[in-house]
C-alpha atoms as a PDB file:
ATOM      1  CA  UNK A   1     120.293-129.464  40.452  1.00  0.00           C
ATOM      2  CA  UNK A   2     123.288-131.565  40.166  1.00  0.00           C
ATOM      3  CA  UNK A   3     125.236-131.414  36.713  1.00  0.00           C
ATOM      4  CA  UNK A   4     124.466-134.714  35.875  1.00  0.00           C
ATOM      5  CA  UNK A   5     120.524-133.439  36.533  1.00  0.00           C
ATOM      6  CA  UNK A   6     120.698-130.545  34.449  1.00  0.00           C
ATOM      7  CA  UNK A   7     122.800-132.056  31.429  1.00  0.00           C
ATOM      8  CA  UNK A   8     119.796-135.320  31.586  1.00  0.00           C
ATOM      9  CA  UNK A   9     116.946-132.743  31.410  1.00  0.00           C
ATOM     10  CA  UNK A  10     118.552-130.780  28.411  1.00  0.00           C
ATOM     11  CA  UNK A  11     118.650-134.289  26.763  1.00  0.00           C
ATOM     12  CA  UNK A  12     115.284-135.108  27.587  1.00  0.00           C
ATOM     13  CA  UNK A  13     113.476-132.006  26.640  1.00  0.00           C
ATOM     14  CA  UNK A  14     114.860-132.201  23.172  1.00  0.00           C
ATOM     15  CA  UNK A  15     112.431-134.722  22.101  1.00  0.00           C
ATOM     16  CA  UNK A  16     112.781-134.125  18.547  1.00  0.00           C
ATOM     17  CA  UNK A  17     116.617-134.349  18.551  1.00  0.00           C
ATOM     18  CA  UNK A  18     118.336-137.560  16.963  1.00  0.00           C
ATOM     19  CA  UNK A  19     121.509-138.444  17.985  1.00  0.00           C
ATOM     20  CA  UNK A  20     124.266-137.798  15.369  1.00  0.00           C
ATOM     21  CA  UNK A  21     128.126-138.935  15.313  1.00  0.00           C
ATOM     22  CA  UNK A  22     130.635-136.720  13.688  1.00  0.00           C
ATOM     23  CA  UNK A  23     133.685-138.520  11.850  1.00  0.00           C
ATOM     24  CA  UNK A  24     136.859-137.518  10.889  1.00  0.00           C
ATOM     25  CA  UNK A  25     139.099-139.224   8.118  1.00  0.00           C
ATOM     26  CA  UNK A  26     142.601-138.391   8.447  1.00  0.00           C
ATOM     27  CA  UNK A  27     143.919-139.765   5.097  1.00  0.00           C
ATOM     28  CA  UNK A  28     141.175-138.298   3.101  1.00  0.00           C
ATOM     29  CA  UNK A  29     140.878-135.154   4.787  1.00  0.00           C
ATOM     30  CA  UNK A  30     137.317-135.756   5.575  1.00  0.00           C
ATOM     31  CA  UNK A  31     134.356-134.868   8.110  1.00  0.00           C
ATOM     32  CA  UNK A  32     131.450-137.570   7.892  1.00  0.00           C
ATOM     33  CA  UNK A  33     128.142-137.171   9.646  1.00  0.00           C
ATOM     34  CA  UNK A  34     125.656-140.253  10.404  1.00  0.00           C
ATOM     35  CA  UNK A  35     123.301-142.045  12.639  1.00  0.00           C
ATOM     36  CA  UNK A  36     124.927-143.688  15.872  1.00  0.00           C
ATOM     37  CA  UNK A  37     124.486-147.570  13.818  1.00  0.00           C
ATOM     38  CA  UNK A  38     126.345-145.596  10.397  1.00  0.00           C
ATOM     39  CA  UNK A  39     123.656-144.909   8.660  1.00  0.00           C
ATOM     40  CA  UNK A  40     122.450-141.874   6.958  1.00  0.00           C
ATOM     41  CA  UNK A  41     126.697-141.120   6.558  1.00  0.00           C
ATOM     42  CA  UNK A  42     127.347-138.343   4.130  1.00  0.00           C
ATOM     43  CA  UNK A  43     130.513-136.538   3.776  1.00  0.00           C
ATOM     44  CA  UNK A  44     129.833-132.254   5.258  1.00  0.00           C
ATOM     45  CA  UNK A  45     133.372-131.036   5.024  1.00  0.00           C
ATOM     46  CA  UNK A  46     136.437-131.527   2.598  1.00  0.00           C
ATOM     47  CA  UNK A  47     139.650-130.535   1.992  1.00  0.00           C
ATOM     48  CA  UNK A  48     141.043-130.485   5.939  1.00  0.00           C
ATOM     49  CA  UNK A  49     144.700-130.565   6.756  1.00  0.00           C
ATOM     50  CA  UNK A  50     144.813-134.025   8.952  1.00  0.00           C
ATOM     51  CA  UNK A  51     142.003-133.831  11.092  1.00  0.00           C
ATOM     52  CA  UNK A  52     142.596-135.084  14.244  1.00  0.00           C
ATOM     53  CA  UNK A  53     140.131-133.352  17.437  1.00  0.00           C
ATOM     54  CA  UNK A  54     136.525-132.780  17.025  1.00  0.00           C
ATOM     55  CA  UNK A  55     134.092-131.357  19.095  1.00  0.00           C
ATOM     56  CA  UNK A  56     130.225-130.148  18.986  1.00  0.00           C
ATOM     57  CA  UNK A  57     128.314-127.300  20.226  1.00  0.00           C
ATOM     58  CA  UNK A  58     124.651-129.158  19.331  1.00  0.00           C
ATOM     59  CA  UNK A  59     122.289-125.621  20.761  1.00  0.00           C
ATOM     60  CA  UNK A  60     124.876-123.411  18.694  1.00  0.00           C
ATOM     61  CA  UNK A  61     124.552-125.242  15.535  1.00  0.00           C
ATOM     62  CA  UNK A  62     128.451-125.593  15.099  1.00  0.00           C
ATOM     63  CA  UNK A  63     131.204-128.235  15.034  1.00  0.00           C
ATOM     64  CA  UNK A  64     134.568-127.379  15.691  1.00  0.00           C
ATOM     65  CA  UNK A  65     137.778-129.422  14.464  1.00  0.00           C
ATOM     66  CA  UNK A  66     141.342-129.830  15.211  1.00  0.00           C
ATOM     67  CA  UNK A  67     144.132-130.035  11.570  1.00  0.00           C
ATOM     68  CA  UNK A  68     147.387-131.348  12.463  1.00  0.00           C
ATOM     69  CA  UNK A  69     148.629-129.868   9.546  1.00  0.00           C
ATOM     70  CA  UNK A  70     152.354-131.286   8.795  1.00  0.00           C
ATOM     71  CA  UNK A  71     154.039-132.999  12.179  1.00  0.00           C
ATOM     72  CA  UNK A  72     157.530-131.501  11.147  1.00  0.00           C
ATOM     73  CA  UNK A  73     156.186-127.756  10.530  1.00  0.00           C
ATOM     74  CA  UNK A  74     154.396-125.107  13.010  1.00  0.00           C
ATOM     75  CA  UNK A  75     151.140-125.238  10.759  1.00  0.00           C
ATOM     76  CA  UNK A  76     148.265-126.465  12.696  1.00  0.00           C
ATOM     77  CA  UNK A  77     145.132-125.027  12.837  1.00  0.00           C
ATOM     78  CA  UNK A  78     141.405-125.214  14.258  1.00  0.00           C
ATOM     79  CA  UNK A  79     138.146-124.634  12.118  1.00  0.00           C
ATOM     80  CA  UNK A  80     134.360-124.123  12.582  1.00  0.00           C
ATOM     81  CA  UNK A  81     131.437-124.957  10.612  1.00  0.00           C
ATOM     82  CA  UNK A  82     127.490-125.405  11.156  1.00  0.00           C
ATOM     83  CA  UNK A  83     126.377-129.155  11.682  1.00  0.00           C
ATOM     84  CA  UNK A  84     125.930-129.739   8.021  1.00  0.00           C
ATOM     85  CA  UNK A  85     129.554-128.599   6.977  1.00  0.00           C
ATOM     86  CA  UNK A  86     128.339-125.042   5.616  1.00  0.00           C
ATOM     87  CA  UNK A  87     129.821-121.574   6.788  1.00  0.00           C
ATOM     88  CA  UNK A  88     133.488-123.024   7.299  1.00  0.00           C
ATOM     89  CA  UNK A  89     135.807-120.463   8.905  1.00  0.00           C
ATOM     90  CA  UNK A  90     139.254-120.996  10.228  1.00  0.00           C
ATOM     91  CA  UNK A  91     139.216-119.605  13.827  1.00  0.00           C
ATOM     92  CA  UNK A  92     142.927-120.218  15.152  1.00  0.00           C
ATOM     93  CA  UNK A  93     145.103-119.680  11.992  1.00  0.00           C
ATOM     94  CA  UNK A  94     147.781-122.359  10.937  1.00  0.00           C
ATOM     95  CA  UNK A  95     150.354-121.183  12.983  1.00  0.00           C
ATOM     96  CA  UNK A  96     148.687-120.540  16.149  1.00  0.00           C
ATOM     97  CA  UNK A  97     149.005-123.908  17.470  1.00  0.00           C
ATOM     98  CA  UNK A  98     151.500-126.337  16.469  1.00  0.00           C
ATOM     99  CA  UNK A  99     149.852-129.898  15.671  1.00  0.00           C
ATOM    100  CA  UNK A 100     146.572-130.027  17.569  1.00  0.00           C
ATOM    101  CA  UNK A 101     145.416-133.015  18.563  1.00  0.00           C
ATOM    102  CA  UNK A 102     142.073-133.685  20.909  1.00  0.00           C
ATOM    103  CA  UNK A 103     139.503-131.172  21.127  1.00  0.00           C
ATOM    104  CA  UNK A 104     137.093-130.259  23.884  1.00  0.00           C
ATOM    105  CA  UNK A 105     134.486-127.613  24.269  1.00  0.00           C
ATOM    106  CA  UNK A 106     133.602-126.248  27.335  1.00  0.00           C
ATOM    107  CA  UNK A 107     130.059-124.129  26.441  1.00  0.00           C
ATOM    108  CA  UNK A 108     129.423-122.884  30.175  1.00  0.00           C
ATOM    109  CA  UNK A 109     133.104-121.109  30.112  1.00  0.00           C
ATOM    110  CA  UNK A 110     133.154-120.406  26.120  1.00  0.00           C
ATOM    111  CA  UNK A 111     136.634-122.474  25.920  1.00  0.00           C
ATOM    112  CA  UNK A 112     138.183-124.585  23.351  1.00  0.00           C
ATOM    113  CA  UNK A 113     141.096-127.009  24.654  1.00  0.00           C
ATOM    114  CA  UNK A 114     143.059-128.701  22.698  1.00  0.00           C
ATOM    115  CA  UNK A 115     146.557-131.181  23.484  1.00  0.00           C
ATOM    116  CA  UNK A 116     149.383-129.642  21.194  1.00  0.00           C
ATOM    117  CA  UNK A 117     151.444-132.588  20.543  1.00  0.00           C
ATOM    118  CA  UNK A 118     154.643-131.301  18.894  1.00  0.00           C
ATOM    119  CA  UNK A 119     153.987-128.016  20.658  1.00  0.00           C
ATOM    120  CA  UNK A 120     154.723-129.662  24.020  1.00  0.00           C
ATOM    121  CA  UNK A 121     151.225-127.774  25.013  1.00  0.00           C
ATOM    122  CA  UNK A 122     148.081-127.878  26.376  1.00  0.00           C
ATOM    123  CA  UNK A 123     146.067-124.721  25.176  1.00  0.00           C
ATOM    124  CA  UNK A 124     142.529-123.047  25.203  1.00  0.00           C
ATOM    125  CA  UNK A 125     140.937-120.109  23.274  1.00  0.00           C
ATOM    126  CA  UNK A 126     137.414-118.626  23.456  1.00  0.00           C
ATOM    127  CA  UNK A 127     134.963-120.002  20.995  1.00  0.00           C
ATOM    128  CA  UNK A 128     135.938-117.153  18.150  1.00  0.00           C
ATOM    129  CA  UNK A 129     139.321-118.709  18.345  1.00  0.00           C
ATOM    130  CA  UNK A 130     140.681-115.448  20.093  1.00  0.00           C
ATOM    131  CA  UNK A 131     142.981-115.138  23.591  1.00  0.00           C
ATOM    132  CA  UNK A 132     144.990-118.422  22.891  1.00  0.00           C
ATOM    133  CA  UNK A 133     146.770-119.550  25.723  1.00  0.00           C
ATOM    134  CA  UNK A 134     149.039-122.308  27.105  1.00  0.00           C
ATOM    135  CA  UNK A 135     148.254-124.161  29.883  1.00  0.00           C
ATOM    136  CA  UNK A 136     150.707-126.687  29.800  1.00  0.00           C
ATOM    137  CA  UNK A 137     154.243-126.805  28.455  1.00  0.00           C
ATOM    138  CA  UNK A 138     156.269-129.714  28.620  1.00  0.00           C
ATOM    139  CA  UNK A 139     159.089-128.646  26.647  1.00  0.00           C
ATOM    140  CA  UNK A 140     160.368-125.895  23.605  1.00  0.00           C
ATOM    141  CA  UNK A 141     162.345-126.220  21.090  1.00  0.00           C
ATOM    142  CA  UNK A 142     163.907-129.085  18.436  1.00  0.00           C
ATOM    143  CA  UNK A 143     165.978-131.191  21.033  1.00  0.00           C
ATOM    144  CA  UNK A 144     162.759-131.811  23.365  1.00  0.00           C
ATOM    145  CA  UNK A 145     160.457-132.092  20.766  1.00  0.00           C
ATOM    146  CA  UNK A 146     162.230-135.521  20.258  1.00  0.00           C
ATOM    147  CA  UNK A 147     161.265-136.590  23.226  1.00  0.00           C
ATOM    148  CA  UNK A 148     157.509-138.483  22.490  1.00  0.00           C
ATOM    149  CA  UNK A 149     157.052-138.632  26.146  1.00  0.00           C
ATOM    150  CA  UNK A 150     156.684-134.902  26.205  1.00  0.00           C
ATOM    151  CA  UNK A 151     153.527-134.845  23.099  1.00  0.00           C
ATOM    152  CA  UNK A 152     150.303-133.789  24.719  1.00  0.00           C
ATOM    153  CA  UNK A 153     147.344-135.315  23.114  1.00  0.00           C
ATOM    154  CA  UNK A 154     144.576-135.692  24.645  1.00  0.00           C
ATOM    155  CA  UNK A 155     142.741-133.237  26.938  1.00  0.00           C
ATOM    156  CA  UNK A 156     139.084-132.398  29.190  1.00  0.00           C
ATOM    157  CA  UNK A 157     138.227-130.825  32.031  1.00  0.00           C
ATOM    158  CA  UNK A 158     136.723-130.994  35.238  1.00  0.00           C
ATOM    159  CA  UNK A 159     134.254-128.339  35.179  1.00  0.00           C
ATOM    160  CA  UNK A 160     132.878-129.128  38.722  1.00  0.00           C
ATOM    161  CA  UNK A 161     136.687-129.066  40.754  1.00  0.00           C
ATOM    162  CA  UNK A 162     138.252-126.737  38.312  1.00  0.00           C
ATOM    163  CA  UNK A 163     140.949-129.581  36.855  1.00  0.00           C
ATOM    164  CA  UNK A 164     142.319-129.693  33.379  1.00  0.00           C
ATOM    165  CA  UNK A 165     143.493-133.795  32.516  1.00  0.00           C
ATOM    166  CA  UNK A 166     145.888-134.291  29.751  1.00  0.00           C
ATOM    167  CA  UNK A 167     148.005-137.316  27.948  1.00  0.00           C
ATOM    168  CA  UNK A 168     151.346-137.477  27.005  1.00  0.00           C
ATOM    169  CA  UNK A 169     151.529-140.020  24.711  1.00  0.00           C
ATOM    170  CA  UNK A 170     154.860-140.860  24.516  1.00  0.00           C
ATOM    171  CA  UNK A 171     157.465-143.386  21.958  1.00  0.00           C
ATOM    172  CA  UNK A 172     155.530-146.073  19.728  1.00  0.00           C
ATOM    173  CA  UNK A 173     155.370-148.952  21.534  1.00  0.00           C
ATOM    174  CA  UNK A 174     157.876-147.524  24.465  1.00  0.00           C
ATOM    175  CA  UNK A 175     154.985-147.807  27.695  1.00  0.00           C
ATOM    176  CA  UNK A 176     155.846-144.209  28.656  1.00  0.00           C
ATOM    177  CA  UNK A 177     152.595-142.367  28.129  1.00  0.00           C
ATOM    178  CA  UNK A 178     151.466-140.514  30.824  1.00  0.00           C
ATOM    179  CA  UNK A 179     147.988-139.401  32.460  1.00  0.00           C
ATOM    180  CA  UNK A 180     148.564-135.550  34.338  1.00  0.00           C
ATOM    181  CA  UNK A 181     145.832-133.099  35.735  1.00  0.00           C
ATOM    182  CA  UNK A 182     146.208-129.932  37.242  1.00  0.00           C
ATOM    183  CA  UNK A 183     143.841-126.745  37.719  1.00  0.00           C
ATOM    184  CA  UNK A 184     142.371-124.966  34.871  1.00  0.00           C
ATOM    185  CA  UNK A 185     144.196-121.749  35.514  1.00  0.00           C
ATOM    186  CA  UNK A 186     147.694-121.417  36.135  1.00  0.00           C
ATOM    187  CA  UNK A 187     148.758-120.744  39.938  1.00  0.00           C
ATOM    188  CA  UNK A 188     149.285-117.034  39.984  1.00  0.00           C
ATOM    189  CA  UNK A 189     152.846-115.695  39.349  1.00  0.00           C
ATOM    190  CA  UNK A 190     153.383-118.936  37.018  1.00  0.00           C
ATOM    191  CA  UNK A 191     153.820-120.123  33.842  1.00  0.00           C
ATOM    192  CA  UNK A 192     152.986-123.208  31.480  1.00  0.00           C
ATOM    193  CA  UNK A 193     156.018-124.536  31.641  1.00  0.00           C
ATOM    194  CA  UNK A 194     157.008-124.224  35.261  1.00  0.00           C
ATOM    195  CA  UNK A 195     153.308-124.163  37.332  1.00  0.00           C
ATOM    196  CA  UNK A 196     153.679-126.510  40.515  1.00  0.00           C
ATOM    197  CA  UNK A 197     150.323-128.213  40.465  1.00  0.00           C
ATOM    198  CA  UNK A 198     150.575-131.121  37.723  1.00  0.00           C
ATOM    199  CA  UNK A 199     150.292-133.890  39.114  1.00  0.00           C
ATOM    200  CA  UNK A 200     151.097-137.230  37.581  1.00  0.00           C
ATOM    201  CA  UNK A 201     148.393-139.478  37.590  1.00  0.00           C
ATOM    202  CA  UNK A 202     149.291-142.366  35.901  1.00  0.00           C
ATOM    203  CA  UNK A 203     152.972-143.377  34.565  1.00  0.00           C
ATOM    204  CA  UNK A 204     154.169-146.020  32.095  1.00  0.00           C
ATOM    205  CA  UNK A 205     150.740-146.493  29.710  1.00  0.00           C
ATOM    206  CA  UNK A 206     151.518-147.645  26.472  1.00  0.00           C
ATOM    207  CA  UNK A 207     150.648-144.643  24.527  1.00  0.00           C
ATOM    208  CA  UNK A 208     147.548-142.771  25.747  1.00  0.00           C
ATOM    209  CA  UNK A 209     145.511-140.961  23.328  1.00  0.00           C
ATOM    210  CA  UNK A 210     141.758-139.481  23.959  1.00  0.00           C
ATOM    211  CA  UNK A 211     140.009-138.766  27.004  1.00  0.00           C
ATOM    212  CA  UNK A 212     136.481-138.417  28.095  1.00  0.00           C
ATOM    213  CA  UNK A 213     135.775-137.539  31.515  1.00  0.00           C
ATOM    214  CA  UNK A 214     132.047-138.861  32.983  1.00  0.00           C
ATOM    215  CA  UNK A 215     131.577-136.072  35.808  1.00  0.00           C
ATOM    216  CA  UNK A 216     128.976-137.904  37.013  1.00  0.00           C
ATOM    217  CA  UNK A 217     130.653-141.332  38.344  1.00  0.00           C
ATOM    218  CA  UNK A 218     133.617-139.018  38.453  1.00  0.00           C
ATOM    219  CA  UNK A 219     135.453-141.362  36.195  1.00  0.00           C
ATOM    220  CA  UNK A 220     137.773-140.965  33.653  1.00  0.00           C
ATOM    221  CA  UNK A 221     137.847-142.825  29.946  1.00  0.00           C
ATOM    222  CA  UNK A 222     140.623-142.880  27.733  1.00  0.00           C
ATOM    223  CA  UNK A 223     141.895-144.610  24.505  1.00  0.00           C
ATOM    224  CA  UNK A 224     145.809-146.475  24.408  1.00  0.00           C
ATOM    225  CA  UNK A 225     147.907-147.445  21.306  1.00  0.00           C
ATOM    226  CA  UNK A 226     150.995-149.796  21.545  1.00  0.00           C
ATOM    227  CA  UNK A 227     150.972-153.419  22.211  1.00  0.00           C
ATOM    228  CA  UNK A 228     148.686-155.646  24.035  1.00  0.00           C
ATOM    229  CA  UNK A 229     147.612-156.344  26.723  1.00  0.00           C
ATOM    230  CA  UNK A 230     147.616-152.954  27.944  1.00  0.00           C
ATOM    231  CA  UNK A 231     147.447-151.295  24.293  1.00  0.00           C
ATOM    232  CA  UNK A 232     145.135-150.910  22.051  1.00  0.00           C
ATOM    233  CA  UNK A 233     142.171-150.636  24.675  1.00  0.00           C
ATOM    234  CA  UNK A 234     140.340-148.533  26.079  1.00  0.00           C
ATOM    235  CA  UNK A 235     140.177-148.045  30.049  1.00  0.00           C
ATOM    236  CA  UNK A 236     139.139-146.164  32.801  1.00  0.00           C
ATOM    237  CA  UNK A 237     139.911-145.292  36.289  1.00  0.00           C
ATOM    238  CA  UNK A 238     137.708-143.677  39.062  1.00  0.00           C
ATOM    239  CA  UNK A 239     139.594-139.798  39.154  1.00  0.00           C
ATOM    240  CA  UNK A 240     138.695-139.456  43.080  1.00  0.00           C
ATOM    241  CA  UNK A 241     140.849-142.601  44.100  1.00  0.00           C
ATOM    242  CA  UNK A 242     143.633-141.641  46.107  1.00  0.00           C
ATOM    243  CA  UNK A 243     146.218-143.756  43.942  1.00  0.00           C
ATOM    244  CA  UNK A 244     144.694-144.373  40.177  1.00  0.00           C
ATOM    245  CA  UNK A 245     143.942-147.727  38.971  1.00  0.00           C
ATOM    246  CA  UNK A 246     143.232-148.170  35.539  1.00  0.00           C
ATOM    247  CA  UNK A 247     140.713-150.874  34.607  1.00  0.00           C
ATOM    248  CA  UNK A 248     140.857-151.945  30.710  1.00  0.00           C
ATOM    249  CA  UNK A 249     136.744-152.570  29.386  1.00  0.00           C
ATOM    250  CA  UNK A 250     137.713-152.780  25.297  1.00  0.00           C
ATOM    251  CA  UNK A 251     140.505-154.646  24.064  1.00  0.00           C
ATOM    252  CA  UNK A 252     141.659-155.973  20.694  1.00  0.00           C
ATOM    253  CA  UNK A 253     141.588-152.263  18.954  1.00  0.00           C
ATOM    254  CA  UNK A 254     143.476-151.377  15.885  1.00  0.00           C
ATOM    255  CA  UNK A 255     145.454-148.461  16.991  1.00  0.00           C
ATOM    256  CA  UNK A 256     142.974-147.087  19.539  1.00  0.00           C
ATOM    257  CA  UNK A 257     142.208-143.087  18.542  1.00  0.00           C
ATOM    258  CA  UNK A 258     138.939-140.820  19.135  1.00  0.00           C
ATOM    259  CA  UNK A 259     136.586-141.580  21.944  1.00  0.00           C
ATOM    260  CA  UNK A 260     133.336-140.061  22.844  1.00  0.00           C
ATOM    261  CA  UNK A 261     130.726-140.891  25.635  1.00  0.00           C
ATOM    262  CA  UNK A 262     127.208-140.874  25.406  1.00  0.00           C
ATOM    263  CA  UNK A 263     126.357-141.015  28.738  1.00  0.00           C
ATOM    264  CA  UNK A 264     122.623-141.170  29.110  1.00  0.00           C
ATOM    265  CA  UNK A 265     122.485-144.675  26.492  1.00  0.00           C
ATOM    266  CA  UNK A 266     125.118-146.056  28.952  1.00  0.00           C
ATOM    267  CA  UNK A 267     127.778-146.268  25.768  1.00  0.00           C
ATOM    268  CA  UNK A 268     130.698-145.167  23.938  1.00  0.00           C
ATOM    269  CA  UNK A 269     132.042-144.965  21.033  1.00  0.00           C
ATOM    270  CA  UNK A 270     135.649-145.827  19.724  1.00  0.00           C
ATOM    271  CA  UNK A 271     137.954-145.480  16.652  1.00  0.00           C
ATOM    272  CA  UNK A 272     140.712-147.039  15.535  1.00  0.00           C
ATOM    273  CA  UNK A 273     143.513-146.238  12.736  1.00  0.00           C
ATOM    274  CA  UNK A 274     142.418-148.959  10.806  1.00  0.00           C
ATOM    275  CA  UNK A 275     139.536-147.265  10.026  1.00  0.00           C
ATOM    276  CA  UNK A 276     137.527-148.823  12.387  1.00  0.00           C
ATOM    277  CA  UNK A 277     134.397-147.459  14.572  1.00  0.00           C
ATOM    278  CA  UNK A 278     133.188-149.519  17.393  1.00  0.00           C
ATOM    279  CA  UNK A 279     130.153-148.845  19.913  1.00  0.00           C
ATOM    280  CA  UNK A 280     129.828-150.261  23.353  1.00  0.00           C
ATOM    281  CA  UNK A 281     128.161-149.957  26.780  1.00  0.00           C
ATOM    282  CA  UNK A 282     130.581-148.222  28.992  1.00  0.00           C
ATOM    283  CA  UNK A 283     131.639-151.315  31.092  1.00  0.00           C
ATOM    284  CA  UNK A 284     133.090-152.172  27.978  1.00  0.00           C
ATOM    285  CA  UNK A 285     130.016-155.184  27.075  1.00  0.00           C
ATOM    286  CA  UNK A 286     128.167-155.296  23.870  1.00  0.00           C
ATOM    287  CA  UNK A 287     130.964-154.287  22.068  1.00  0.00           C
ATOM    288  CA  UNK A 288     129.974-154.033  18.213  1.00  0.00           C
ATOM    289  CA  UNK A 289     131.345-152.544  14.743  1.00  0.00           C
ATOM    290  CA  UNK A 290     129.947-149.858  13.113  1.00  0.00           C
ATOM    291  CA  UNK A 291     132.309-149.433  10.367  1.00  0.00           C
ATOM    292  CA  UNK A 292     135.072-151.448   9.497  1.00  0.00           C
ATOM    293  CA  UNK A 293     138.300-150.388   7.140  1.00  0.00           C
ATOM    294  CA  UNK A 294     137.182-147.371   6.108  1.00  0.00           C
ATOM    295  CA  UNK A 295     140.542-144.995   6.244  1.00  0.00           C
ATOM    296  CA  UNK A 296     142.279-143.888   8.753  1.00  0.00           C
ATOM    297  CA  UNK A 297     139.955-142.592  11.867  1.00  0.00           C
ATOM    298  CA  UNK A 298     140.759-140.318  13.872  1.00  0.00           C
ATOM    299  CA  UNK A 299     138.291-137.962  16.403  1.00  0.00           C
ATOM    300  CA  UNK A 300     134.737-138.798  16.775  1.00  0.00           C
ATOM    301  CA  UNK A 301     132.396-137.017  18.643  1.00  0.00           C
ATOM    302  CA  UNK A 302     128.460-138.052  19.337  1.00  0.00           C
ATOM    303  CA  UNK A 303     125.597-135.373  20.026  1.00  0.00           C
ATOM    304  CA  UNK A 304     122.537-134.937  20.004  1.00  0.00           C
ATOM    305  CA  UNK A 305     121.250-132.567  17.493  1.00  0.00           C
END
């Protein structure tokens, strides 16, 4: 049974499951819960430090969440809670991660990664938030941390070849984000900061954000700020080409943030810093709005539960 097989027949057999989308506010520290047209929304967490990365473990009963906590201090944190916002615990203290951005669970492995974006990092800890680790490191210190081009923000995997893809998002505006992969675990006899198996994927985006990875068409979705025509979209590239091409399927975004795929309704949906959430088919057609200026938006994450 292929992956694509075996993820189809858990959908399937869980007839009675609804799909849900989880929503986080930035400015109002919020976690929203709804049906995937925004209905049925209700507010299950308060209180969060800048949410930014969300992710859902639907069979576990549990949604996990990224706080930025304050860009200029080491404060960030990540914190579970069941689907309806109940039994909150912090699992990676503020501290343990600098300002974490986008957030993906990996069930089969029992990994969190998460893009570190003032921490230079790409990290991972087990479910329990225990045995953090880096990755990645693209720089240390004050003087790089200046340096935009070296924030990682977004992050999946590849569970099939073993890859770990990342964004650096780069200046505002300044068309030097980045799109880098390299394996899951670091070469042995390396380190995060000086492995020799990143590989630069794609160079001069305008300021890449979220991934999503369909392992099935082995292709590769991700949200871009900055200015049009290559900004504020969202595009995707096939991640077995020999040279990457990015095609753009959503334009005209507000700040282009979370992204999540739902892969077996052929759609996705986007947010925006506007406070926008959009759904569309994943050639980028049928392109709708679910919500419109509702705060700042940041991660989003659809399951079914």
């Amino acid at each position: 049974m292929t992956v694509l097989q075996a993820e189809k027949t858990t959908v399937s057999s869980g007839a009675a499951h609804s799909g849900r989308l989880f929503l986080l506010e930035l400015n109002a520290g919020r976690i929203h819960s709804m049906n995937a047209d925004g209905s049925d929304r209700k507010v299950i967490v308060t209180d969060c430090q800048f949410p930014d990365g969300i992710a859902v473990d639907a069979a576990a009963g549990n949604i996990y969440w990224t706080n930025m906590g304050v860009p200029s201090l080491n404060d960030g944190s990540i914190e579970r809670a069941d689907l309806d916002g109940t039994n909150r615990k912090v699992i990676v203290a503020p501290g343990g991660t600098y300002t974490p951005k986008q957030l993906h669970l990996d069930k089969p492995s029992g990994k969190l990664y998460w893009g570190d974006r003032e921490g230079m990092r790409v990290m991972r800890a087990n479910l329990d938030g225990s045995q953090i680790e880096t990755l990645v490191e693209t720089g240390r210190g004050d003087l790089d941390r200046r340096d935009q081009a070296r924030w990682c923000v977004g992050v999946t995997i590849d569970p099939v070849r073993q890859q770990i893809y990342w964004t650096q998002k780069g200046p505002t505006k300044g068309n030097r984000g980045r799109l880098c992969r390299a394996g899951i675990e670091i070469p042995r006899g390396q380190t995060g900061a000086n492995r020799s198996d990143i590989e630069l994927l794609l160079d001069h985006l305008p300021e890449p954000i979220d991934l999503e990875l369909d392992i099935g068409r082995r292709t590769l979705y991700w949200t871009d700020r900055g200015d049009p025509p290559r900004g504020n979209t969202v595009s995707r590239a096939s991640i077995d080409a020999k040279v990457l091409s990015a095609e753009i399927v959503v334009k005209h975004l507000m700040e282009g943030i979370g992204l999540s795929l739902d892969l077996w309704r052929d759609r996705m949906f986007v947010t925006d810093f506007a406070g926008s959430l959009y759904s569309a088919r994943l050639d980028g057609s049928e392109e709708r709005t679910i919500l419109a200026a509702q705060g700042n938006l940041t991660g989003v994450a659809y399951a079914e539960v």
